[in-house]
Protein backbone atom coordinates (compact mmCIF):
# COMPACT_ATOMS: atom_id res chain seq x y z
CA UNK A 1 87.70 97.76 99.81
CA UNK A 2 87.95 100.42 97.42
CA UNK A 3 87.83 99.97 93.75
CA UNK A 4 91.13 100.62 92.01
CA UNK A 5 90.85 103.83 89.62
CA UNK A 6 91.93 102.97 86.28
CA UNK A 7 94.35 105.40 84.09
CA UNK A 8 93.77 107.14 81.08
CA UNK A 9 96.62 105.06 80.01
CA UNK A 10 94.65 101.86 80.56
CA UNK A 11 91.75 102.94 78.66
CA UNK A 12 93.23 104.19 75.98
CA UNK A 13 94.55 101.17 74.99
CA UNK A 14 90.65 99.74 74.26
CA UNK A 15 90.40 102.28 71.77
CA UNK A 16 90.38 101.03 68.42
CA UNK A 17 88.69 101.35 64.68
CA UNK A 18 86.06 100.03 63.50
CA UNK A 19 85.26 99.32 60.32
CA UNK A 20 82.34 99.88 58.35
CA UNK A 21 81.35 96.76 57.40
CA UNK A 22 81.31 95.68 61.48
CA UNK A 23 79.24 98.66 62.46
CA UNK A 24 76.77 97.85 59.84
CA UNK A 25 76.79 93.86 60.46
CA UNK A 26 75.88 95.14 64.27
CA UNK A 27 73.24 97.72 63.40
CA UNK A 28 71.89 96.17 59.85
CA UNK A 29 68.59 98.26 61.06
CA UNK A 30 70.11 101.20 59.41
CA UNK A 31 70.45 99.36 56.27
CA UNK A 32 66.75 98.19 55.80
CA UNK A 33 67.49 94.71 58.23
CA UNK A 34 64.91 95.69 60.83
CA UNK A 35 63.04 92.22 60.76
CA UNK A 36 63.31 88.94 58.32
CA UNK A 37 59.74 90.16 56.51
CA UNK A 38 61.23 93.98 55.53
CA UNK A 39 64.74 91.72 55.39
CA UNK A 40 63.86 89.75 52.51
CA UNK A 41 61.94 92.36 50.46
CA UNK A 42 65.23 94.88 51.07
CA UNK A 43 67.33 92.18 49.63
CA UNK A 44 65.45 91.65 46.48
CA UNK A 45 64.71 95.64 46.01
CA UNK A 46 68.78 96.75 46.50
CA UNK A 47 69.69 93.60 43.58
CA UNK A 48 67.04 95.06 41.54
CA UNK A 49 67.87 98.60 42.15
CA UNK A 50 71.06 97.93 41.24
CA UNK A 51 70.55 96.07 37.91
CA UNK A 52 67.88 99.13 36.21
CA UNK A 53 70.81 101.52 37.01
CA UNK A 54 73.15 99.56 35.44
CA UNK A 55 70.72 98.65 32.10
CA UNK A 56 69.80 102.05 32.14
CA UNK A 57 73.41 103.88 32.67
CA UNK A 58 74.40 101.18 29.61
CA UNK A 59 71.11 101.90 27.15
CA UNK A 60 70.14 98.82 27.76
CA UNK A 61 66.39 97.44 27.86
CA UNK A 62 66.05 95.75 31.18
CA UNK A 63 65.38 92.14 31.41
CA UNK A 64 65.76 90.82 35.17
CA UNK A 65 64.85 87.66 36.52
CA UNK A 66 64.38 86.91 40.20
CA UNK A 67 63.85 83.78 42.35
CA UNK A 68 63.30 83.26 45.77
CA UNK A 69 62.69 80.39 46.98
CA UNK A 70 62.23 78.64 50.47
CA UNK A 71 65.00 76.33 51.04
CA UNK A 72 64.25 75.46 54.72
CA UNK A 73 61.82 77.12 57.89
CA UNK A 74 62.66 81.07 57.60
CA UNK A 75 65.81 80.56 55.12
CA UNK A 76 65.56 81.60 51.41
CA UNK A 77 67.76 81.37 48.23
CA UNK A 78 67.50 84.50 46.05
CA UNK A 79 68.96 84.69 42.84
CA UNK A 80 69.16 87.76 40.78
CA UNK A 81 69.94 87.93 36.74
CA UNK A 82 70.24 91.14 34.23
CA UNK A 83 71.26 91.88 30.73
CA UNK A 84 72.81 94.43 32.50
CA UNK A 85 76.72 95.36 31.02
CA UNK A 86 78.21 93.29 33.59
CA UNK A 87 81.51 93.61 36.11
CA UNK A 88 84.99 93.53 34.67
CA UNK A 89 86.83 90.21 36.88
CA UNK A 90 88.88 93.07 38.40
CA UNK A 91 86.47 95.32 40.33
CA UNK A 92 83.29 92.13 40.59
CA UNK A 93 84.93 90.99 43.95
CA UNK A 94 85.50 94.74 45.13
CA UNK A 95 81.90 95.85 43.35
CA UNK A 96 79.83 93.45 46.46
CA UNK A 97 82.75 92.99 48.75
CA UNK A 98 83.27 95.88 49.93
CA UNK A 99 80.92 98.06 51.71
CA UNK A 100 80.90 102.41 50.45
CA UNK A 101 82.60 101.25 47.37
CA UNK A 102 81.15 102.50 44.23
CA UNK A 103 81.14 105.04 41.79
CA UNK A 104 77.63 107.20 42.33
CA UNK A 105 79.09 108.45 45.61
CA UNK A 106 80.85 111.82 44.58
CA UNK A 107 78.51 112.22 41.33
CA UNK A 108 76.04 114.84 41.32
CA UNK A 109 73.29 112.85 39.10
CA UNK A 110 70.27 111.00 39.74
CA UNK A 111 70.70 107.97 40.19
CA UNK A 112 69.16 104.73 42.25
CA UNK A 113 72.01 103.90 44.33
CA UNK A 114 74.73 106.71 45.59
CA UNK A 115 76.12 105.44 49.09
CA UNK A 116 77.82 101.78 47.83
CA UNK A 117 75.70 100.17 50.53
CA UNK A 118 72.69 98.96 49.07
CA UNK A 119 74.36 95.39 47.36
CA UNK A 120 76.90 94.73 49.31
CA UNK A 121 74.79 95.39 52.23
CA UNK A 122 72.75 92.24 51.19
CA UNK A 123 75.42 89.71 50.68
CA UNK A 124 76.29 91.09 54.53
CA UNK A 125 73.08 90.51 55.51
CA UNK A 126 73.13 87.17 53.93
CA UNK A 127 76.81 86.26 55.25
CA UNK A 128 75.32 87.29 59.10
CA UNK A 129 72.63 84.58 58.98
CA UNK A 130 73.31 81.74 57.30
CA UNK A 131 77.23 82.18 57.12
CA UNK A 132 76.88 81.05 53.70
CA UNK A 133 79.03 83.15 50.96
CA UNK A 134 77.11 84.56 47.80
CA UNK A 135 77.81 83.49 44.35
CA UNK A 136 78.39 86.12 41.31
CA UNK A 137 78.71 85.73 37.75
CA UNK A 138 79.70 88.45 35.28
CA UNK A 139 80.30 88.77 31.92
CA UNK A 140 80.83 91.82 29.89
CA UNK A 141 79.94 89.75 26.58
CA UNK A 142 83.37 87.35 26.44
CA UNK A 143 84.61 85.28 29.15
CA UNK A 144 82.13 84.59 32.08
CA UNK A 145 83.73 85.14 35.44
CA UNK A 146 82.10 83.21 38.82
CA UNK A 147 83.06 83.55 42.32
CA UNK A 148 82.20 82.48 45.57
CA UNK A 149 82.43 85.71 47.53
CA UNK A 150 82.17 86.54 51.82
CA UNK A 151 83.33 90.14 53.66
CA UNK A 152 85.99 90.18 55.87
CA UNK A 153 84.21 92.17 58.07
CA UNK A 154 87.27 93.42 60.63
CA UNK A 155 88.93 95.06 57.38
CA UNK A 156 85.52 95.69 55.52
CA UNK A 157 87.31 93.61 52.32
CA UNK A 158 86.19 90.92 49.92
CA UNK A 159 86.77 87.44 50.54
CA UNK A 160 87.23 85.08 47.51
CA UNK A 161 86.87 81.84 48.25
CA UNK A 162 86.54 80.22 44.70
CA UNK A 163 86.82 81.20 41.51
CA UNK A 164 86.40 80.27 37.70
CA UNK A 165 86.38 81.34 34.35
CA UNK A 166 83.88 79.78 31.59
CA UNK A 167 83.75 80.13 28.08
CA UNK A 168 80.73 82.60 26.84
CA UNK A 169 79.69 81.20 23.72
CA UNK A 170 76.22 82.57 24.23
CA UNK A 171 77.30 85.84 24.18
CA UNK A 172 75.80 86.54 27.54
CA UNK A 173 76.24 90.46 29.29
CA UNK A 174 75.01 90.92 32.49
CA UNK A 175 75.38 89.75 36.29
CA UNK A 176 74.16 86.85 38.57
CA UNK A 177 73.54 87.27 42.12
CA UNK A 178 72.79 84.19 44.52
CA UNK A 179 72.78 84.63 48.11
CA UNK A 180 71.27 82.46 51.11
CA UNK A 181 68.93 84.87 53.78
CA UNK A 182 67.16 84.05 57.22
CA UNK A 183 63.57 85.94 56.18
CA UNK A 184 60.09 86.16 56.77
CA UNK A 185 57.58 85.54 53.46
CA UNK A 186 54.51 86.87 53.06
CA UNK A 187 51.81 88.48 50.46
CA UNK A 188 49.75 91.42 50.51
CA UNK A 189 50.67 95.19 50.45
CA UNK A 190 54.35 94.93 52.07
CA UNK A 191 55.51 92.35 49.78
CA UNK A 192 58.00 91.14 47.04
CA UNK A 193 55.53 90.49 44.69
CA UNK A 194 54.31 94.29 45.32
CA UNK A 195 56.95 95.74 45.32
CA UNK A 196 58.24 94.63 42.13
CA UNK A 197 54.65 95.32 40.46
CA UNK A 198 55.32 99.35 42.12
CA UNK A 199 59.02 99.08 40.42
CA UNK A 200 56.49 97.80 37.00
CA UNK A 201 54.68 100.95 37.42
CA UNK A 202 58.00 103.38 37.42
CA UNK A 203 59.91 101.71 35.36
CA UNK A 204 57.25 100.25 32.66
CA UNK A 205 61.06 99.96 29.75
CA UNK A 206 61.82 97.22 31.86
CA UNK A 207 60.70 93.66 31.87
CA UNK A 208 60.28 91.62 35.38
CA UNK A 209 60.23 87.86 35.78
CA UNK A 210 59.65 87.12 39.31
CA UNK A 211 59.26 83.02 40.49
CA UNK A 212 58.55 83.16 44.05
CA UNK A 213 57.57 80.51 46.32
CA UNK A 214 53.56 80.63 45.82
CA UNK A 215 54.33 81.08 41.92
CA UNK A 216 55.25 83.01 38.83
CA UNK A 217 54.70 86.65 37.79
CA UNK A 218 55.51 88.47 34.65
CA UNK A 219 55.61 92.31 34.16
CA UNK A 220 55.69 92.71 30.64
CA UNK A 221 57.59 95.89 29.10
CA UNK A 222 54.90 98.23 28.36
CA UNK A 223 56.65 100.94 26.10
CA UNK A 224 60.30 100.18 24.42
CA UNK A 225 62.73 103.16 24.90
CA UNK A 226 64.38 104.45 28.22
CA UNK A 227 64.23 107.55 29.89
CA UNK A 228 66.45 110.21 28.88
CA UNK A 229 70.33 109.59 30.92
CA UNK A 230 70.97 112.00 33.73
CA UNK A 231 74.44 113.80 33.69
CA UNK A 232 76.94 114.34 36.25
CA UNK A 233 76.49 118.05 37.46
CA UNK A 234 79.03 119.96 39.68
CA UNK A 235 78.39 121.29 43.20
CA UNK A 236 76.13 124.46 43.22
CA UNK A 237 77.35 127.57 45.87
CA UNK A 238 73.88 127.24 47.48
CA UNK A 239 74.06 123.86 48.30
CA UNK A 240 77.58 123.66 49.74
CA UNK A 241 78.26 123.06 53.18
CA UNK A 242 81.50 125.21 54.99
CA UNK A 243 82.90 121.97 55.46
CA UNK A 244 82.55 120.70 52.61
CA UNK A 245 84.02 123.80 51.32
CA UNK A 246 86.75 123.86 52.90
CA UNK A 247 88.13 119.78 51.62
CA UNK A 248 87.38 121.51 48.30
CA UNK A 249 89.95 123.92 48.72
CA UNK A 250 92.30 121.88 50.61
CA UNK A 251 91.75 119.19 46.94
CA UNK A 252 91.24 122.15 44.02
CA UNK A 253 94.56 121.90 41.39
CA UNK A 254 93.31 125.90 40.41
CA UNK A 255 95.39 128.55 40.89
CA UNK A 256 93.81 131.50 42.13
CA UNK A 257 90.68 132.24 43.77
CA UNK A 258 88.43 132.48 40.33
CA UNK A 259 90.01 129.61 38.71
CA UNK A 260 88.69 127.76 41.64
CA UNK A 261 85.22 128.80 42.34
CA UNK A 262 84.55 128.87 37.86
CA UNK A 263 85.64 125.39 37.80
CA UNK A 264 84.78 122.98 40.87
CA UNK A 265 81.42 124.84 40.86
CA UNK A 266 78.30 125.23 38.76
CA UNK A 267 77.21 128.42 37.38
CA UNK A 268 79.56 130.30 38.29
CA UNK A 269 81.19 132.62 36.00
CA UNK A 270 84.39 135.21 35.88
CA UNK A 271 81.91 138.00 36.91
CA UNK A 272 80.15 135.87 39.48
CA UNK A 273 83.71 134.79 41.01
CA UNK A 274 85.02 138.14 40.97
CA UNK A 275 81.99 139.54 43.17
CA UNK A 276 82.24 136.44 45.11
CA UNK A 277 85.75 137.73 45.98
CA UNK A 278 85.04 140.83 46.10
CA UNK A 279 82.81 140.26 48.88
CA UNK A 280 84.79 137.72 50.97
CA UNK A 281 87.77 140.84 50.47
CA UNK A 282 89.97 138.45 49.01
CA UNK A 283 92.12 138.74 46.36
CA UNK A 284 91.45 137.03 43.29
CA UNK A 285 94.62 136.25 42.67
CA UNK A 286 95.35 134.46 46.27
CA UNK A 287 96.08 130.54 45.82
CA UNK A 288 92.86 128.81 47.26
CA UNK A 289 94.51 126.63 49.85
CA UNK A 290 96.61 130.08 51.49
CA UNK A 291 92.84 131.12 53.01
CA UNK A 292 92.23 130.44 57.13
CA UNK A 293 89.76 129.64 58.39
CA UNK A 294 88.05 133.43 59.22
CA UNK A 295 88.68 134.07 55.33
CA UNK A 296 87.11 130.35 54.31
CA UNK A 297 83.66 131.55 56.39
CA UNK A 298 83.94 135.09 54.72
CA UNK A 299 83.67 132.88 51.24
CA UNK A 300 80.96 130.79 51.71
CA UNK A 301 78.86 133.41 53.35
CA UNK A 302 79.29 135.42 50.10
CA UNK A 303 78.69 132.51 48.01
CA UNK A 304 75.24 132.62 49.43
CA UNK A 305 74.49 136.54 49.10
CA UNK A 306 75.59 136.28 45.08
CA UNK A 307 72.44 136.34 42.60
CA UNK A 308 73.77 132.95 40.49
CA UNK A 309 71.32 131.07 38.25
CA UNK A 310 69.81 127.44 39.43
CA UNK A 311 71.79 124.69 38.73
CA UNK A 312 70.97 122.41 35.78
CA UNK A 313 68.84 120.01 35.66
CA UNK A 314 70.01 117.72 32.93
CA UNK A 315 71.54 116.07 36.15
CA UNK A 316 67.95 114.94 36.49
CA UNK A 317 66.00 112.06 34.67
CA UNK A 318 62.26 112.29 35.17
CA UNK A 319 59.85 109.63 33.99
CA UNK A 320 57.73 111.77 31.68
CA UNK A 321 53.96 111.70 31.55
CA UNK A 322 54.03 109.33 29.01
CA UNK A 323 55.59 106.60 31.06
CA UNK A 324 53.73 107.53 33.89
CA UNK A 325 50.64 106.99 32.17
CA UNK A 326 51.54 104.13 29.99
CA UNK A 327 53.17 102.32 33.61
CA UNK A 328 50.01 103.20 36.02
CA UNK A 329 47.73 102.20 33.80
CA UNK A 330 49.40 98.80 32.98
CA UNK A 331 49.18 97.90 36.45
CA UNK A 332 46.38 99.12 37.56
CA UNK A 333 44.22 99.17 34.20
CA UNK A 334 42.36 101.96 35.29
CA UNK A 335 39.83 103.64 33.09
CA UNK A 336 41.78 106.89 32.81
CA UNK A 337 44.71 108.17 33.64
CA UNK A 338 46.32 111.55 33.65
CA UNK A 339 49.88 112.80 34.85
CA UNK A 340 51.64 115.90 35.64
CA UNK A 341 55.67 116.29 35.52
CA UNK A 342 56.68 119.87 37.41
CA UNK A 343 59.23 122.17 35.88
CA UNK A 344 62.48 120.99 37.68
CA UNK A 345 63.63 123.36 41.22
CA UNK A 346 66.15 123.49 43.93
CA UNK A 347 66.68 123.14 47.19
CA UNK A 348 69.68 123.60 49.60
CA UNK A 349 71.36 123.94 46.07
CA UNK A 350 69.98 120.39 45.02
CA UNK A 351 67.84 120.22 41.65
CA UNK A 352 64.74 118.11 42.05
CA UNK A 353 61.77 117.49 39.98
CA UNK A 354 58.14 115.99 41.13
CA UNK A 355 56.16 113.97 38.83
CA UNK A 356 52.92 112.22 39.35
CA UNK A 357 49.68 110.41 38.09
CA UNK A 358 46.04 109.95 38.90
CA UNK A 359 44.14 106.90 37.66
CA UNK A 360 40.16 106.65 37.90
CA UNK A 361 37.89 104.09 37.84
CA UNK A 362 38.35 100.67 35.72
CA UNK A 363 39.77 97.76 37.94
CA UNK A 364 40.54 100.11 40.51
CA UNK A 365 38.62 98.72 44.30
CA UNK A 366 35.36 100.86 44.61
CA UNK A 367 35.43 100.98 47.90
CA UNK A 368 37.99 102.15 50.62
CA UNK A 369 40.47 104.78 50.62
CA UNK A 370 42.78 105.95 47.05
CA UNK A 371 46.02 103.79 46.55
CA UNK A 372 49.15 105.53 46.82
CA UNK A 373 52.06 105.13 45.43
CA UNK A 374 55.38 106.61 46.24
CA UNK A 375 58.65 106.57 44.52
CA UNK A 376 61.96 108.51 44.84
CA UNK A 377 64.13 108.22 41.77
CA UNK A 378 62.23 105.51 40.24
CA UNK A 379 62.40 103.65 43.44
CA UNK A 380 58.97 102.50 45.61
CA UNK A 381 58.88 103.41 48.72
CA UNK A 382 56.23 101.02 50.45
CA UNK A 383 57.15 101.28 54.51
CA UNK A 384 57.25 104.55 56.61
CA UNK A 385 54.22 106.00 54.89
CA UNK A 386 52.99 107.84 57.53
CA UNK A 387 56.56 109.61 58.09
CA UNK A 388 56.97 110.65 54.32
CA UNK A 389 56.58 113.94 52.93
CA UNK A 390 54.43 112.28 50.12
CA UNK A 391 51.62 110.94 52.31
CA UNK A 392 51.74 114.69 53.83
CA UNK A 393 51.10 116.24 50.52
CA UNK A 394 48.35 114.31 49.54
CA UNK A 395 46.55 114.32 52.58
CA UNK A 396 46.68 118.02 52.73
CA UNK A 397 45.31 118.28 49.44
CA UNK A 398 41.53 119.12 48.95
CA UNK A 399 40.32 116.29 47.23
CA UNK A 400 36.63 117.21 47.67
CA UNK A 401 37.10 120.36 45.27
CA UNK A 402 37.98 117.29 42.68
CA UNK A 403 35.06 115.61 43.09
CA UNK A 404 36.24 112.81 46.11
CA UNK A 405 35.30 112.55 49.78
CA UNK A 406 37.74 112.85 52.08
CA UNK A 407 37.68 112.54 56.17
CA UNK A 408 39.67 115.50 57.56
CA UNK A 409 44.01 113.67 58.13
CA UNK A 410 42.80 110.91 55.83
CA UNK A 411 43.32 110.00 51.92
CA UNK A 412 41.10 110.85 49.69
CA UNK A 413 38.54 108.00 49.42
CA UNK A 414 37.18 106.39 45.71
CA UNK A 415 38.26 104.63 42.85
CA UNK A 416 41.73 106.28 42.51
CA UNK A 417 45.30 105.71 42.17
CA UNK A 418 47.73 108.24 43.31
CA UNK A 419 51.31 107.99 41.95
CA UNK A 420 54.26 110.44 43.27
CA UNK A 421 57.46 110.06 41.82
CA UNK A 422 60.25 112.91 43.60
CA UNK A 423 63.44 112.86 41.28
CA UNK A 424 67.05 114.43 42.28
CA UNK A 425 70.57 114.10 42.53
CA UNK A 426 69.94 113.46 46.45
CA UNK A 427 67.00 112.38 47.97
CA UNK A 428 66.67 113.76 51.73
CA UNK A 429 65.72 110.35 53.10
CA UNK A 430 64.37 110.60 56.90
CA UNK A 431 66.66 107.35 57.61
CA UNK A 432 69.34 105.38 56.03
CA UNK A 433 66.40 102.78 55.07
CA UNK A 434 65.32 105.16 52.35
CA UNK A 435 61.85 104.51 52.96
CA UNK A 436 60.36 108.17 53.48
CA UNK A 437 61.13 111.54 52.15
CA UNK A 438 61.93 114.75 54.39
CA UNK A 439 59.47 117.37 54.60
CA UNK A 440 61.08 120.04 52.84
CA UNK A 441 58.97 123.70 52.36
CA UNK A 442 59.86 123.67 48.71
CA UNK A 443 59.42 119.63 48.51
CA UNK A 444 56.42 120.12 50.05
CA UNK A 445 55.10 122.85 48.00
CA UNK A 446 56.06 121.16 45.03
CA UNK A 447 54.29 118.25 45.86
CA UNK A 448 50.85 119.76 45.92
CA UNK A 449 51.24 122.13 43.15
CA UNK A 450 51.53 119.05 41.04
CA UNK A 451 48.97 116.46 42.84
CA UNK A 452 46.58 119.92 42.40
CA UNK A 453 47.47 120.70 38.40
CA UNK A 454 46.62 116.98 38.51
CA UNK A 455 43.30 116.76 40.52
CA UNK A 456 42.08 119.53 38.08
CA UNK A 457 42.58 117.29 35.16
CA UNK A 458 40.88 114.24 36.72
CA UNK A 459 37.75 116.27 38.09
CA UNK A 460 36.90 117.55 34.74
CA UNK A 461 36.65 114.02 33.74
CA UNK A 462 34.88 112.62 36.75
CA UNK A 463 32.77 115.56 36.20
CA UNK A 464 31.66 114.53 32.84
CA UNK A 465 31.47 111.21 33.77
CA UNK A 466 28.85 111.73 36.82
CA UNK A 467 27.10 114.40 34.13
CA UNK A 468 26.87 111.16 31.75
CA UNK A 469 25.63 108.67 34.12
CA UNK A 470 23.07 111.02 35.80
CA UNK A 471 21.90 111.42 32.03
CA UNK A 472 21.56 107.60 31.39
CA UNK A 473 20.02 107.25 35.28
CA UNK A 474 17.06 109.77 34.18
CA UNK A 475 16.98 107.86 30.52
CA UNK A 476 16.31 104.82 32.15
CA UNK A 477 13.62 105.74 34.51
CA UNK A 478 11.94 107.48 31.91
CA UNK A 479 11.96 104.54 29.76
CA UNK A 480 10.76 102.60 32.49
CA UNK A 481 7.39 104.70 32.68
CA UNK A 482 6.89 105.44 28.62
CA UNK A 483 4.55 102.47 28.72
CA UNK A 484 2.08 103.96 31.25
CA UNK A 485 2.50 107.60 30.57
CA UNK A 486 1.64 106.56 26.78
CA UNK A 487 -1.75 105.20 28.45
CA UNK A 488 -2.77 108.23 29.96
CA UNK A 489 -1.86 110.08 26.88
CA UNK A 490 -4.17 107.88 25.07
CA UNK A 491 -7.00 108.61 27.04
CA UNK A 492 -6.39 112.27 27.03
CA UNK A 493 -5.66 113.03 23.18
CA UNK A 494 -7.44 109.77 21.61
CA UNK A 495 -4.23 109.00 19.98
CA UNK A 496 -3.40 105.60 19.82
CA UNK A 497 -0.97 104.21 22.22
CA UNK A 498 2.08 102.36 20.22
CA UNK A 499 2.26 105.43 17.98
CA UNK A 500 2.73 107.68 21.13
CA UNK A 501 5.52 105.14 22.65
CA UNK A 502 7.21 105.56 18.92
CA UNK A 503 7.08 109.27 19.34
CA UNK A 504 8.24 109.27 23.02
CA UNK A 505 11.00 106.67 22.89
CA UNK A 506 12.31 108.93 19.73
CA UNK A 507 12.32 112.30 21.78
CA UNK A 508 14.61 110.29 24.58
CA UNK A 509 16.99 108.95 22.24
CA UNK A 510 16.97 112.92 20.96
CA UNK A 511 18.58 113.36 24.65
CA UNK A 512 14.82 115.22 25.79
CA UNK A 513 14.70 117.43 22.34
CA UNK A 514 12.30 117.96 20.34
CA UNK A 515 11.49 119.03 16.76
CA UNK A 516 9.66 119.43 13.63
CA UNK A 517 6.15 117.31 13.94
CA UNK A 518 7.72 115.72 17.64
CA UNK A 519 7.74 119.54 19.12
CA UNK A 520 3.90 119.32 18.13
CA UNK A 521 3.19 116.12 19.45
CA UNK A 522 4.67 117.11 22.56
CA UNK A 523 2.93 120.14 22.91
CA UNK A 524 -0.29 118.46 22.04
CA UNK A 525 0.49 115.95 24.74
């Protein structure tokens, strides 16, 4: 019997929306959720995330506290606390109940967080596996506001299911996260405890108190003032998309056509508009949302062929060498440590800035291959390495001309630390996990022009180090035959033998010269 065809009527009535929150509950791989181990570690690192951009957007010192603890087989409780500003009771439900809600989104500045994911992408997480809701408290220094909070998932809204209001009489600012999470715990290289050390290293203004279930860690503060802020920068002409281009004509409240393009975009001024225009052959006078679509390419082609100047880079907030040395060598206590922060650059109209830091010797392992450490935005990366633009870069650097071996594809191998921090308003992630950076041509090139400014730093010292020991090496065995060569000069010059040890010993300690009565003896010997 044949099978009855079905309409287009039919089938169109199975179409429907879905919302964000359900696409993300059924593909939480996208979010960081690929297994309980990376699970747990992605819920810790997006509460933490988002407390140091909150401290630091406020000028506030960060003190954070986390717990996770093992409440039953492969089920934690993690709890998260800042001195952070804290929530107003309005937006705290919204703030984690609501997935792409935030306000980094349509800012041009570096930040942590930009997508409104990262949070509320944990308490989803957390809601999917235990079915437990997560418990907030906020306070912006008066009342302290607590809720028991789950995601309606269909409609991608918060769900209060409790809530209270205490009295603050300790004057308490900041936020409390507490969520229950199916999860995997373990130690080593991939773990909590490491990555919060890494987050140590970038963020050395901020104090960590981490009580996991093998024990307690403290990462003390290691200098006391912040980085400087990053401001909110407007789109560049390079870096815009036609699309993109188009919504912000469709949106602009200007006028005419160099109203518009001097104030949604950066660097652009009444000259630069007019040969923008002038270009396109439209009129500068034409209101912005009368252009079709033929004249909306014409635009954004010239807005490409139009000499403008970079865009700024106060949107940017680097580290510094200071912190990067001062945070490196705190966790790592290396013997010596040198960094390099790059004059800030662009890409695709982006501004970016690479940083990094070498650290030699000390408490670093002497044997096996260099550490590395990335970071994007302050953030450590520690899965994907091979797929990262950072491993890339340092692997294609000659470390040999710095004084380390190095197998041909490999890193560099030694007692040394290699820290890359890449800084920008948007970080070309290779997946929504944010665990590797694209390859870029000027990323990449920017890489290695600092990790090479840098290797020429360290060499000089390892240099004068290996110059130093090979000194004290030769010292030694010299010392070690004074005795017996003193013996044979006894028997050849009929000097006595202590009095030539004297004179020998005292032309070593000279570092091999010799003067006065000691260039006779010698000569005489």
């Amino acid at each position: 019997m044949a099978e009855k065809i079905r309409g287009g009527e039919e089938l169109s009535e199975q179409l429907k929306a879905v919302s964000v929150a359900e696409f993300f509950e059924k593909n939480r791989h996208l979010l960081g959720y690929e297994n309980p181990t990376k699970a747990l570690i992605t819920i810790v690192k997006e509460f933490v995330d988002n407390s140091l951009d909150a401290c630091e957007e406020a000028r506030i010192l960060p003190d954070i506290k986390i717990t996770v603890k093992e409440i039953s087989p492969e089920r934690f409780r993690v709890r998260n606390e800042d001195n952070g500003p804290g929530i107003v009771e309005g937006k705290l439900a919204l703030a984690f109940g609501k997935l792409l809600y935030g306000s980094k989104f349509h800012r041009l500045k570096m930040s942590r967080g930009t997508q409104g994911l990262g949070a509320s992408g944990g308490l989803l997480y957390s809601q999917l596996t235990t079915g437990k809701p997560a418990k907030l408290s906020s306070s912006t220094g008066k009342d302290i506001h607590e809720i028991e909070l789950m995601i309606d998932v269909k409609k991608n809204e918060p769900h209060v299911i409790s809530q209270k209001k205490e009295k603050n009489e300790k004057r308490w600012h900041g936020l409390k996260i507490e969520v229950d999470a199916e999860g995997r715990y373990i130690e080593g290289k991939q773990s909590i405890a490491e990555y919060l050390r890494q987050t140590a290293m970038s963020n050395p203004y901020a104090e960590i108190v981490y009580e996991g279930p093998n024990g307690k860690a403290k990462f003390d503060r290691a200098v006391k003032e912040l980085p400087p802020l990053s401001k909110e920068i407007k789109p560049h002409p390079y870096g815009v998309e036609l699309g993109l281009l188009r919504r912000m004509i469709m949106a602009t409240n200007a006028r005419n056509m160099v109203g518009f393009l001097t104030k949604e975009f950066s660097r652009v001024g009444k000259g630069s508009a007019e040969q923008i225009c002038k270009l396109a052959k439209i009129e500068t006078k034409r209101k912005p949302q009368e252009l079709n679509h033929e004249e909306t390419e014409r635009l954004h082609k010239s807005m490409q062929m139009v000499k403008l100047v970079a865009p700024p880079t106060d949107c940017l907030s680097p580290l510094g060498e200071k912190l990067l040395e001062e945070g490196l060598k705190k966790e790592t206590r290396a013997e010596f440590v040198v960094a390099v922060t790059r004059p800030p650059t662009v890409y695709r109209g982006n501004p970016f800035q690479v940083e990094c830091a070498l650290a030699f010797s000390g408490e670093l392992p002497k044997e096996g291959s260099a550490q590395l450490f990335r970071f994007a935005n302050k953030v450590p990366l520690i899965y994907h390495v091979s797929d990262c633009a950072t491993t890339e870069s340092v692997i294609d650097t000659d470390w040999k001309r710095y004084g380390f071996s190095q197998s041909s594809g490999q890193l560099p191998q030694g007692q040394l630390a290699i820290l890359v921090h890449f800084a920008s308003v948007w970080v070309p992630y290779t997946s929504e996990g944010k665990q590797a950076i694209a390859g870029y041509p000027e990323i990449i090139k920017e890489l290695k022009l600092a990790l090479q400014e840098a290797g020429r730093r360290i060499a000089t010292y390892v240099r004068q180090k290996h110059k130093m020991r090979e000194g004290l090496l030769r010292r030694e065995l010299f010392d070690k035959y004074i005795p017996e060569l003193a013996e044979s000069l006894e028997k050849l010059t009929e000097k006595k033998k202590q009095s030539l040890i004297e004179k020998l010993e005292k032309i070593v300690k000279k570092g091999g010269k010799v003067e006065g009565e000691d260039t006779k003896d010698a000569k005489e010997s």
